[in-house]
C-alpha atoms as a PDB file:
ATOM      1  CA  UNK A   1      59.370  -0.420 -19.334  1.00  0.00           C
ATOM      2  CA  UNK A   2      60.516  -2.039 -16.261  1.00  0.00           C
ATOM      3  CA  UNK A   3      58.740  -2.513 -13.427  1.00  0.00           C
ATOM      4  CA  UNK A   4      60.402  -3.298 -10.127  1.00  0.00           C
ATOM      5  CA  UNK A   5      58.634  -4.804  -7.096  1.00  0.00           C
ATOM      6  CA  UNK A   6      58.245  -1.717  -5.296  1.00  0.00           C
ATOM      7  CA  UNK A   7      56.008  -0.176  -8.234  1.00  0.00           C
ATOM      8  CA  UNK A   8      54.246  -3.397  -7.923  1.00  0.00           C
ATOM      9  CA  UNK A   9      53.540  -3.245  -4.943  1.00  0.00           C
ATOM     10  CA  UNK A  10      52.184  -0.017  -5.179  1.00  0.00           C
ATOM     11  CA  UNK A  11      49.791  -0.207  -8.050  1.00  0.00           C
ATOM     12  CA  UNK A  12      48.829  -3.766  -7.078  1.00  0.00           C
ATOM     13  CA  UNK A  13      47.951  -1.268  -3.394  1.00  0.00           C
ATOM     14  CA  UNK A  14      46.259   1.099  -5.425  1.00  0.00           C
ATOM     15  CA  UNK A  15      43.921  -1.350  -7.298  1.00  0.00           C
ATOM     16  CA  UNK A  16      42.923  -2.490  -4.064  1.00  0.00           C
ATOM     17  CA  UNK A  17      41.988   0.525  -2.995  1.00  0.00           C
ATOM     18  CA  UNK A  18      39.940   1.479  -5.669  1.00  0.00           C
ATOM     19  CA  UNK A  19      38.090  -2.171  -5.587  1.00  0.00           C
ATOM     20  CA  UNK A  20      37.570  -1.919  -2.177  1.00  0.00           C
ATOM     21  CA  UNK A  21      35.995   1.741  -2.416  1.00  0.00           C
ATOM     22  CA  UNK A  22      34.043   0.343  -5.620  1.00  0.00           C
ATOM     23  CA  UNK A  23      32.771  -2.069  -3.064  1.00  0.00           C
ATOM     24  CA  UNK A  24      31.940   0.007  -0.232  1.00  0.00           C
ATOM     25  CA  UNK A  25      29.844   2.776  -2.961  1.00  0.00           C
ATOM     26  CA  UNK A  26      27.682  -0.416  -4.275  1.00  0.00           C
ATOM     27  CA  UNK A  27      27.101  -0.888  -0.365  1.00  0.00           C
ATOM     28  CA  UNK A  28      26.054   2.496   0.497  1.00  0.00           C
ATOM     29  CA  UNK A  29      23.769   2.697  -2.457  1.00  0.00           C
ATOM     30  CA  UNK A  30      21.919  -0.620  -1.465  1.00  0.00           C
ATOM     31  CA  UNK A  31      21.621   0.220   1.730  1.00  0.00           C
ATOM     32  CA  UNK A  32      20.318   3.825   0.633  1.00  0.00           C
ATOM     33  CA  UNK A  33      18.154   2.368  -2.243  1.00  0.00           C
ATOM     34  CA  UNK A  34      16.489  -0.341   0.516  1.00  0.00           C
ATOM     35  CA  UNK A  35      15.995   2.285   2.766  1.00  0.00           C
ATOM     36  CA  UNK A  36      14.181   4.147   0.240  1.00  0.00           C
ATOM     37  CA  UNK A  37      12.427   1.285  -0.759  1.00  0.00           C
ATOM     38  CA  UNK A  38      11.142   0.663   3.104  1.00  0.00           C
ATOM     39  CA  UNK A  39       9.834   4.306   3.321  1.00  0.00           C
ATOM     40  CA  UNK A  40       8.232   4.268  -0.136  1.00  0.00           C
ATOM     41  CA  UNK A  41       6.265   0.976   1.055  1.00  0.00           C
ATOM     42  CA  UNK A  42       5.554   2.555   4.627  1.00  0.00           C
ATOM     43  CA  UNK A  43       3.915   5.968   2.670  1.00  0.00           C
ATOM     44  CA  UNK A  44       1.823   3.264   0.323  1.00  0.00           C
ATOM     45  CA  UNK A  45       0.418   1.447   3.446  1.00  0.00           C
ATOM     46  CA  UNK A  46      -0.317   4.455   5.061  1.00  0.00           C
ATOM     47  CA  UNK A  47      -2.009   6.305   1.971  1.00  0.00           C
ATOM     48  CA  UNK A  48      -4.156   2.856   1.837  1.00  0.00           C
ATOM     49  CA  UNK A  49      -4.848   3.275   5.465  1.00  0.00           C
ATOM     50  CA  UNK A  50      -6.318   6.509   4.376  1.00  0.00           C
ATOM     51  CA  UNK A  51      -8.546   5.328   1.531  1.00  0.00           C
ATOM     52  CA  UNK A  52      -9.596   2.526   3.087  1.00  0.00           C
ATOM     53  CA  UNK A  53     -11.048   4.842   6.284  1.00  0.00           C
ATOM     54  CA  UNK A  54     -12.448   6.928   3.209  1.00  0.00           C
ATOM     55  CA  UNK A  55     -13.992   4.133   1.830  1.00  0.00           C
ATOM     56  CA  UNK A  56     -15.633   3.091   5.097  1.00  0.00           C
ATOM     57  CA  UNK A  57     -17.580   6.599   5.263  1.00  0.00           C
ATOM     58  CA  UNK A  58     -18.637   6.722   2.135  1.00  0.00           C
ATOM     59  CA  UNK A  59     -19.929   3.148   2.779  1.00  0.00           C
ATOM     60  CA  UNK A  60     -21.653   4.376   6.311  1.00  0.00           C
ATOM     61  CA  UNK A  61     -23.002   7.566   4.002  1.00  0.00           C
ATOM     62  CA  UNK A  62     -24.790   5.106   1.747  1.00  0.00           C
ATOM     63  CA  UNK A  63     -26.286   3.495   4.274  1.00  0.00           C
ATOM     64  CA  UNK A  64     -27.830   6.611   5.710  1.00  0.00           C
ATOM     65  CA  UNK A  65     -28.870   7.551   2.477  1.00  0.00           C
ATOM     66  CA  UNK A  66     -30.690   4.137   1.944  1.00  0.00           C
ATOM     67  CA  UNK A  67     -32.419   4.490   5.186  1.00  0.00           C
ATOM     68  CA  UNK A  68     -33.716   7.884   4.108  1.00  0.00           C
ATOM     69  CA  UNK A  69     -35.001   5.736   0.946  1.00  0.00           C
ATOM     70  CA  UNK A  70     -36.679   2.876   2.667  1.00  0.00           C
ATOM     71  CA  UNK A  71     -37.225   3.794   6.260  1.00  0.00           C
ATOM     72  CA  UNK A  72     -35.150   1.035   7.600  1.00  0.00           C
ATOM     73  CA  UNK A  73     -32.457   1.655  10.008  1.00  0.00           C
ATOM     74  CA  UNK A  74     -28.586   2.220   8.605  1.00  0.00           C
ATOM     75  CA  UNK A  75     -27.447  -0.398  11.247  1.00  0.00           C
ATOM     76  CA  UNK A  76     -30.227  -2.869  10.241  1.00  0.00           C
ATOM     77  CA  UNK A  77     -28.540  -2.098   6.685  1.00  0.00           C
ATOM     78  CA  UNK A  78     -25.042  -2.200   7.489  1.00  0.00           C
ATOM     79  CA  UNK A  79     -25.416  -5.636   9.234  1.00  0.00           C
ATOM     80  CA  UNK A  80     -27.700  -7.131   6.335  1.00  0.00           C
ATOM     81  CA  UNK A  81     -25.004  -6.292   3.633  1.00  0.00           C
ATOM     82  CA  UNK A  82     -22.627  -8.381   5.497  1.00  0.00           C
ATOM     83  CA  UNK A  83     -24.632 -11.477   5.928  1.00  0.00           C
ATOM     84  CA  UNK A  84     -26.501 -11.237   2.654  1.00  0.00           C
ATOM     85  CA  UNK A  85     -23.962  -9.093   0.475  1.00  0.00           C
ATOM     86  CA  UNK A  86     -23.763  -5.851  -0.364  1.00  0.00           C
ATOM     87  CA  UNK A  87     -25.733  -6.171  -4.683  1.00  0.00           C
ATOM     88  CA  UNK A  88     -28.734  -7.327  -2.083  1.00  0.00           C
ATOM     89  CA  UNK A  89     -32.120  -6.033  -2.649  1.00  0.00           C
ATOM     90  CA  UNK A  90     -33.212  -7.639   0.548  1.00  0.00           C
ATOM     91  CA  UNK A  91     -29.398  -5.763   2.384  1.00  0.00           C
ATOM     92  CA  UNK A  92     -30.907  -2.546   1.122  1.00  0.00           C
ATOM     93  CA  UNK A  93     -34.622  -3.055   2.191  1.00  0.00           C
ATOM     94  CA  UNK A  94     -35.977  -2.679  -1.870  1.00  0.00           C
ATOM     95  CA  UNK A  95     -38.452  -4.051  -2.978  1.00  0.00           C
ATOM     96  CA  UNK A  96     -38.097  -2.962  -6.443  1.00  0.00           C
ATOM     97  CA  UNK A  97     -40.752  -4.589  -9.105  1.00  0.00           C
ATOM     98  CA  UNK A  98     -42.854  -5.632  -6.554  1.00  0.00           C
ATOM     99  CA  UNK A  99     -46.391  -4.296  -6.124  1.00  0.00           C
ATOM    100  CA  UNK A 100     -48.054  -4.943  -2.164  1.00  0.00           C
ATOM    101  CA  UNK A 101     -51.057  -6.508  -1.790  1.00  0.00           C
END
C-alpha cells in the first residue's frame, strides 16, 4: 500500500482531530465532575447547618427540662455548662448522693 503525502496529511489531520476532541471531553467532564463536587460539598454544609441548629434546641430543651428538675433557671444552666462543662453535676444544679443537713 502506498501512501502519498496528501493521505498523510489527511489522516495525520484526522488524528488530530480526534486527540484534540479526546482532550476537550476529559475537559468538560472535569469541569462537570468539579462542579458536581462543589454542589455536593455546598448541600453537606448546609445539611450540617441544619443539624447543628437541631442540635442547639434539643440542647436549649434539656435545659428547660433540667430546670423543671431542680428549680434553677435554664439560663443559669446554659451558662454553667459552658464554664464548668456540660457531664457537670454542679452545670445541672444535682446534687445527687447528697443528703442536706
Amino acid at each position: 500500500m502506498v501512501i502519498n503525502e496528501t493521505k498523510l496529511t489527511e489522516m495525520a489531520t484526522q488524528e488530530l482531530k480526534n486527540v484534540l476532541l479526546e482532550k476537550y471531553a476529559r475537559a468538560q467532564l472535569a469541569q462537570v465532575l468539579a462542579e458536581q463536587e462543589m454542589a455536593s460539598t455546598a448541600r453537606i454544609e448546609e445539611l450540617l447547618e441544619d443539624v447543628i441548629e437541631a442540635l442547639g434546641l434539643i440542647d436549649l430543651s434539656i435545659d428547660y427540662l433540667t430546670a423543671a428538675l431542680t428549680g434553677n433557671d435554664p439560663a443559669s444552666i446554659g451558662v454553667a455548662q459552658r464554664v464548668l462543662g456540660r457531664g457537670s453535676r454542679k452545670a445541672a444544679g444535682l446534687n445527687l448522693g447528697q443528703t442536706s443537713s
